[in-house]
C-alpha atoms as a PDB file:
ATOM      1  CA  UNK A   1      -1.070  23.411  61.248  1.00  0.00           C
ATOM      2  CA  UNK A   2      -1.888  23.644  57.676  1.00  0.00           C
ATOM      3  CA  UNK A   3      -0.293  26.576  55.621  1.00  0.00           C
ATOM      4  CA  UNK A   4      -1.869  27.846  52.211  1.00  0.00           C
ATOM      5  CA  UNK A   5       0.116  28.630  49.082  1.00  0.00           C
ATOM      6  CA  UNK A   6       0.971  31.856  50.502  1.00  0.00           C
ATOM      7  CA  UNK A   7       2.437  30.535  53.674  1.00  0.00           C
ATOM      8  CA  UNK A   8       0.081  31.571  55.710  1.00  0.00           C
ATOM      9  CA  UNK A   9      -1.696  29.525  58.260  1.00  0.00           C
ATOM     10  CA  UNK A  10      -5.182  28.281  57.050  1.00  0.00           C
ATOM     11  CA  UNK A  11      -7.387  28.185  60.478  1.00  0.00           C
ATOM     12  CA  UNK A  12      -5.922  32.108  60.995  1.00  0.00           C
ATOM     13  CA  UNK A  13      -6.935  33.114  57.396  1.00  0.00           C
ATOM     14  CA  UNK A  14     -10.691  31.269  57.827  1.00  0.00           C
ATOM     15  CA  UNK A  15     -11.144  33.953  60.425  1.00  0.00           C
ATOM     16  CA  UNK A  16      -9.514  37.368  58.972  1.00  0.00           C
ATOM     17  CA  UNK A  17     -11.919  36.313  55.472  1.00  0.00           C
ATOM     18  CA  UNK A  18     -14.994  36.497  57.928  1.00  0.00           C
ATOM     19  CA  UNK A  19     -13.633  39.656  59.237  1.00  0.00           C
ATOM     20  CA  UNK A  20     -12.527  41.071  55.839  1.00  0.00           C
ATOM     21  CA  UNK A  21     -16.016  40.102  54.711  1.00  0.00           C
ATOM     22  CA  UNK A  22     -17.826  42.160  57.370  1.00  0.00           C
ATOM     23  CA  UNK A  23     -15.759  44.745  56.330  1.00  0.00           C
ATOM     24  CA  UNK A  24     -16.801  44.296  53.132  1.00  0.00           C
ATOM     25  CA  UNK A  25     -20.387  44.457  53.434  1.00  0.00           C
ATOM     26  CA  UNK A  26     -19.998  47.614  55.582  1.00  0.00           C
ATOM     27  CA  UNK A  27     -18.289  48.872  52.873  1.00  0.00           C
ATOM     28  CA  UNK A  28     -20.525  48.745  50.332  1.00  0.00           C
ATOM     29  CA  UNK A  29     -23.146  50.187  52.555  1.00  0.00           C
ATOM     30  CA  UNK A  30     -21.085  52.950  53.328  1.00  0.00           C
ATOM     31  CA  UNK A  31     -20.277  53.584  49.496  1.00  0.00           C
ATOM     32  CA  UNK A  32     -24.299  53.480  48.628  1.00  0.00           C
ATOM     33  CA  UNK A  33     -24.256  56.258  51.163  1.00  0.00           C
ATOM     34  CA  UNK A  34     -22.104  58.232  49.933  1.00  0.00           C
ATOM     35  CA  UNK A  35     -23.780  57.828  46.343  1.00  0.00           C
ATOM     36  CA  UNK A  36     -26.728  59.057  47.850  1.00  0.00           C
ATOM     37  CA  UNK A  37     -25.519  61.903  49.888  1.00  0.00           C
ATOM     38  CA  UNK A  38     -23.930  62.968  46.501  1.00  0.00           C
ATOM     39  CA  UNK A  39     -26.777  62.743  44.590  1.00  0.00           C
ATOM     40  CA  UNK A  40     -29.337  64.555  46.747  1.00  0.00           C
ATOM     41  CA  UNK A  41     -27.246  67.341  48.878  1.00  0.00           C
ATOM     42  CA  UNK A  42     -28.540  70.391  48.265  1.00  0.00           C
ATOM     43  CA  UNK A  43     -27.442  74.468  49.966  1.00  0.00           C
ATOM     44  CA  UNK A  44     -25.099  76.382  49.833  1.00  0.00           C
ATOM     45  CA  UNK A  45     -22.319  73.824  50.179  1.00  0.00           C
ATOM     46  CA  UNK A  46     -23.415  71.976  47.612  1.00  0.00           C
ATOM     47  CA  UNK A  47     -20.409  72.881  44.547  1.00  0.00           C
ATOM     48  CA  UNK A  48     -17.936  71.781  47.358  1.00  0.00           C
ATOM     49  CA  UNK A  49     -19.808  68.859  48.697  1.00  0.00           C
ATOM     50  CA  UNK A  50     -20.984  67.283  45.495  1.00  0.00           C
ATOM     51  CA  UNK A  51     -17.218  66.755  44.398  1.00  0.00           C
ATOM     52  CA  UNK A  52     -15.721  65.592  48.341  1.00  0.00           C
ATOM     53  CA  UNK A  53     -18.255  63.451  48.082  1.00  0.00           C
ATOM     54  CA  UNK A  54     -17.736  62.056  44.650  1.00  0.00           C
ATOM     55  CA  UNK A  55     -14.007  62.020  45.666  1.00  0.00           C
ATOM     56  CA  UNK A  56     -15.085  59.515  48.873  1.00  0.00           C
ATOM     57  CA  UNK A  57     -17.473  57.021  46.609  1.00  0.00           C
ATOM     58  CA  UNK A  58     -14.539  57.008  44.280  1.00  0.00           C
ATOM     59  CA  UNK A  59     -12.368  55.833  46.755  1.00  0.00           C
ATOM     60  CA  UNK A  60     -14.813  53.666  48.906  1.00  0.00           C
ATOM     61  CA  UNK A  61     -15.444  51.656  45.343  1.00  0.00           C
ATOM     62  CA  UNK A  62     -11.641  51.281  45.239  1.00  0.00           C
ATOM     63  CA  UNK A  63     -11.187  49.898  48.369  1.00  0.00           C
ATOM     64  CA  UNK A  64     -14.361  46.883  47.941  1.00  0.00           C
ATOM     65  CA  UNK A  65     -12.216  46.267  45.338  1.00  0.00           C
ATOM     66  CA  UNK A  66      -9.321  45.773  47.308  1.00  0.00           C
ATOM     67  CA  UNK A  67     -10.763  44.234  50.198  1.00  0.00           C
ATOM     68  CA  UNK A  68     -12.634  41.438  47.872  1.00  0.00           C
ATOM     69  CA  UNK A  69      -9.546  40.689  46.022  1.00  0.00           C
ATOM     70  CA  UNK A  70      -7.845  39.998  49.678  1.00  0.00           C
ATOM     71  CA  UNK A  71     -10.525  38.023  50.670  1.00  0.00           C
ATOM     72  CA  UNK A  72      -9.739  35.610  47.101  1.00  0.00           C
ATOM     73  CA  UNK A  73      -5.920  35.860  48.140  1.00  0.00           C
ATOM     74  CA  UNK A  74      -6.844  34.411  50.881  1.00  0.00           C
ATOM     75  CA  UNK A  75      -8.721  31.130  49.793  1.00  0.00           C
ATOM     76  CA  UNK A  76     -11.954  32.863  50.059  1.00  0.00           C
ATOM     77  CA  UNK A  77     -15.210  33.949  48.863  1.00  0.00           C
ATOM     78  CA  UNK A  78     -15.937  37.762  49.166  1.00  0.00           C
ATOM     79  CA  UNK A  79     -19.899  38.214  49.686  1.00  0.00           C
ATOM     80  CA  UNK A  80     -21.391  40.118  46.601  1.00  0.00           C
ATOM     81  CA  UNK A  81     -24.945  39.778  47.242  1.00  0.00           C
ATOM     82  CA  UNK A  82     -27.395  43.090  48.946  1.00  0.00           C
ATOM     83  CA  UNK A  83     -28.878  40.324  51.092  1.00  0.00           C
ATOM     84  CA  UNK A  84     -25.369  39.783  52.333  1.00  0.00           C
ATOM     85  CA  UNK A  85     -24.358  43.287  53.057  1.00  0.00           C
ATOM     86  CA  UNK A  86     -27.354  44.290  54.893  1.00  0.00           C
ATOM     87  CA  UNK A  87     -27.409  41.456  56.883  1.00  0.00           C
ATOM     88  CA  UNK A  88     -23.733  42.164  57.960  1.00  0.00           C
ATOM     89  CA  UNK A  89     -24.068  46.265  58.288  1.00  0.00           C
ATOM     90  CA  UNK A  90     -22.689  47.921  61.000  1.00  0.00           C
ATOM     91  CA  UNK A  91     -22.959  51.154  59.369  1.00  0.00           C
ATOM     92  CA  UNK A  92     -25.855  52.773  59.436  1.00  0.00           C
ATOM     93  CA  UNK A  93     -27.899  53.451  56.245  1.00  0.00           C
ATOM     94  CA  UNK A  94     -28.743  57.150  55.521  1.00  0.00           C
ATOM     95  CA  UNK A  95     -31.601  57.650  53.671  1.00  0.00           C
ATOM     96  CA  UNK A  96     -33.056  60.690  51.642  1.00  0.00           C
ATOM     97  CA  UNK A  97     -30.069  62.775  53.246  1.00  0.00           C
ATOM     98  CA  UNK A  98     -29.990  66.065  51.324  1.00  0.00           C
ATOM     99  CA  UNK A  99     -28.679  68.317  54.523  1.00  0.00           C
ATOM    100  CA  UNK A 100     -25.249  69.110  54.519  1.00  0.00           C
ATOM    101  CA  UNK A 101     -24.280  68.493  58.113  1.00  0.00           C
ATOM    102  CA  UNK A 102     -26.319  65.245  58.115  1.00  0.00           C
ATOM    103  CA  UNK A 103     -24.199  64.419  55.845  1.00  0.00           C
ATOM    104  CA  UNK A 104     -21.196  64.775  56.864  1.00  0.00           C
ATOM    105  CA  UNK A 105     -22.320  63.407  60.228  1.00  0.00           C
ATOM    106  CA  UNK A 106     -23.023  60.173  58.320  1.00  0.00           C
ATOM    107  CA  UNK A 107     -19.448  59.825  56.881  1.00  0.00           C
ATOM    108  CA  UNK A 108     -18.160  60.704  60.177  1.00  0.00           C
ATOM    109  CA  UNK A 109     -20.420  57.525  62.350  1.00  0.00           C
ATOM    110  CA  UNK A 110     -19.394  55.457  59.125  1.00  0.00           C
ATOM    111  CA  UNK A 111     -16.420  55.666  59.039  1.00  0.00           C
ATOM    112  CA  UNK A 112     -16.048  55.562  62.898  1.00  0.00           C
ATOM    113  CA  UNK A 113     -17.289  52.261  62.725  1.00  0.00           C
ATOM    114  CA  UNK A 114     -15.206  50.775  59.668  1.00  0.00           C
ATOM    115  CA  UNK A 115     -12.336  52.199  61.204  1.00  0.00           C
ATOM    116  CA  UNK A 116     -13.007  49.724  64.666  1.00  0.00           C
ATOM    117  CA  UNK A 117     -13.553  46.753  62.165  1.00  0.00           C
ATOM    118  CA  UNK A 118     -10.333  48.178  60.895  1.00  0.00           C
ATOM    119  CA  UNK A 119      -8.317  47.994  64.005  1.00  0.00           C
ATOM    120  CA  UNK A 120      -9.937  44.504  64.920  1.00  0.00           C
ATOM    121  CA  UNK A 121      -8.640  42.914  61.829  1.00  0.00           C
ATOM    122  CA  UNK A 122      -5.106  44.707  61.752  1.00  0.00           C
ATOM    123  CA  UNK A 123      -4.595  42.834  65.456  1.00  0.00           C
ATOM    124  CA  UNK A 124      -5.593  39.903  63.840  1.00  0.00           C
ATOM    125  CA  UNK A 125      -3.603  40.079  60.935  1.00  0.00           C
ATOM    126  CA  UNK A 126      -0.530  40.403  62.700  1.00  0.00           C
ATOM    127  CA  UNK A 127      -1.442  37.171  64.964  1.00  0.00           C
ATOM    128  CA  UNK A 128      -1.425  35.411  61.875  1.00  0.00           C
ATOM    129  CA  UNK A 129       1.452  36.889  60.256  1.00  0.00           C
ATOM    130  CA  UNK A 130      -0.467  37.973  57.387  1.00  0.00           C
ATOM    131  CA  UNK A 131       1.510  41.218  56.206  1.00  0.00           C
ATOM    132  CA  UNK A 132      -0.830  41.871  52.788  1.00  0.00           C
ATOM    133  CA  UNK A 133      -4.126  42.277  55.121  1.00  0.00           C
ATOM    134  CA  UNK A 134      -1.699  44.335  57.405  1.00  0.00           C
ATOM    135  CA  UNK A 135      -0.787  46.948  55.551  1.00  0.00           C
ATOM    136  CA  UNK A 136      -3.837  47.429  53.597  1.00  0.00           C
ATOM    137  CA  UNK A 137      -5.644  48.133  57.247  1.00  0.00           C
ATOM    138  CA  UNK A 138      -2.816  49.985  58.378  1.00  0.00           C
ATOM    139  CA  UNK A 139      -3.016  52.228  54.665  1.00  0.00           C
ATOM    140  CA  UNK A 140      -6.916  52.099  55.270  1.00  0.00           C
ATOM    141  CA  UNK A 141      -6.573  53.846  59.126  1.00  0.00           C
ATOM    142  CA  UNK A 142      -4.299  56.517  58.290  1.00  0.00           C
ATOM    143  CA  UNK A 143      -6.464  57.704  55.480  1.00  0.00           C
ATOM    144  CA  UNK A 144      -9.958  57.563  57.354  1.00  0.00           C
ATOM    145  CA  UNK A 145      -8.587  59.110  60.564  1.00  0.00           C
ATOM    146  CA  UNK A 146      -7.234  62.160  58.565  1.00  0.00           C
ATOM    147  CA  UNK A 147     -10.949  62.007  56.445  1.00  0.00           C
ATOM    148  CA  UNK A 148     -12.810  62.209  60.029  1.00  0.00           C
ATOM    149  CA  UNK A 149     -10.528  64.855  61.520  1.00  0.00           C
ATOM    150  CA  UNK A 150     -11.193  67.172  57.723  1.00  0.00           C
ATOM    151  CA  UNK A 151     -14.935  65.862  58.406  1.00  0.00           C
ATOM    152  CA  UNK A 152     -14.964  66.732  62.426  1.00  0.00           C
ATOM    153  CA  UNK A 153     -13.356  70.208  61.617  1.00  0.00           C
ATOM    154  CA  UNK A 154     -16.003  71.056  58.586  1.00  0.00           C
ATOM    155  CA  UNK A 155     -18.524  70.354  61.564  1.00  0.00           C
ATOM    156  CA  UNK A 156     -16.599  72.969  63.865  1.00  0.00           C
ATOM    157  CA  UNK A 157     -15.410  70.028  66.267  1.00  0.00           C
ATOM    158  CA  UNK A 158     -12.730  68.393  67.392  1.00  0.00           C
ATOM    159  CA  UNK A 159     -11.476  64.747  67.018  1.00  0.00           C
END
């Protein structure tokens, strides 16, 4: 078994990159949404769903971040190209969304489905003993099942 610098076992980390890059693509989809949804949502809701959704993108752009600088912890290459993200998406691309419950419908199926990559990786992770992509899922779950619940109840349902 070969270990990297970080002690962590390279055939194990090959995987959780291609897994942390998937997330990664989905990612940046899922923060071009929310650009757009904050851009072009109009109604009454608009003052209070112009900033939440500034407040997301803010925090989706954080989080690439953090996800491609794993990915280079790990021995990696993080993808960085369009062609790359859209050939990876799992989450769905919303286009010309202005509605506000549209909207928030698209955060909610986004973030439904980062949140299974999510718990796929965080299994992973702790087959290969790699605490650092750990507890960044495990920080990354907590905060996007509260965000869905906040989401679900604007919507008037439940979880």
């Amino acid at each position: 078994m070969a270990i990297n610098s970080i002690g962590l076992d390279t055939e194990k980390t090959k995987g959780l990159t291609n897994d942390l890059n998937q997330l990664l693509a989905n990612f940046q989809v899922y923060y071009q949404n929310l650009r757009g949804i904050h851009w072009n949502i109009k109604g009454k809701a608009f003052f209070d769903l112009h900033i939440k959704f500034e407040e997301l993108y803010t925090d989706a752009n954080l989080k690439v971040d953090e996800i491609a600088e794993r990915i280079l912890t790990l021995g990696a290459t993080p993808l960085h190209t369009f062609e790359d993200y859209t050939k990876a998406a799992k989450v769905p691309v919303g286009k010309n969304i202005s509605n506000d419950e549209k909207a928030v419908e698209l955060i909610v199926e986004s973030l439904s489905e980062l949140l299974k990559m999510e718990r796929s990786i965080l299994e992973s992770s702790e087959e290969a003993n790699d605490e650092g992509t750990n507890s960044m899922m495990s920080d990354f779950i907590t905060e996007q099942e509260k965000t869905v619940w906040m989401m679900k109840a604007w919507l008037g349902e439940t979880v």
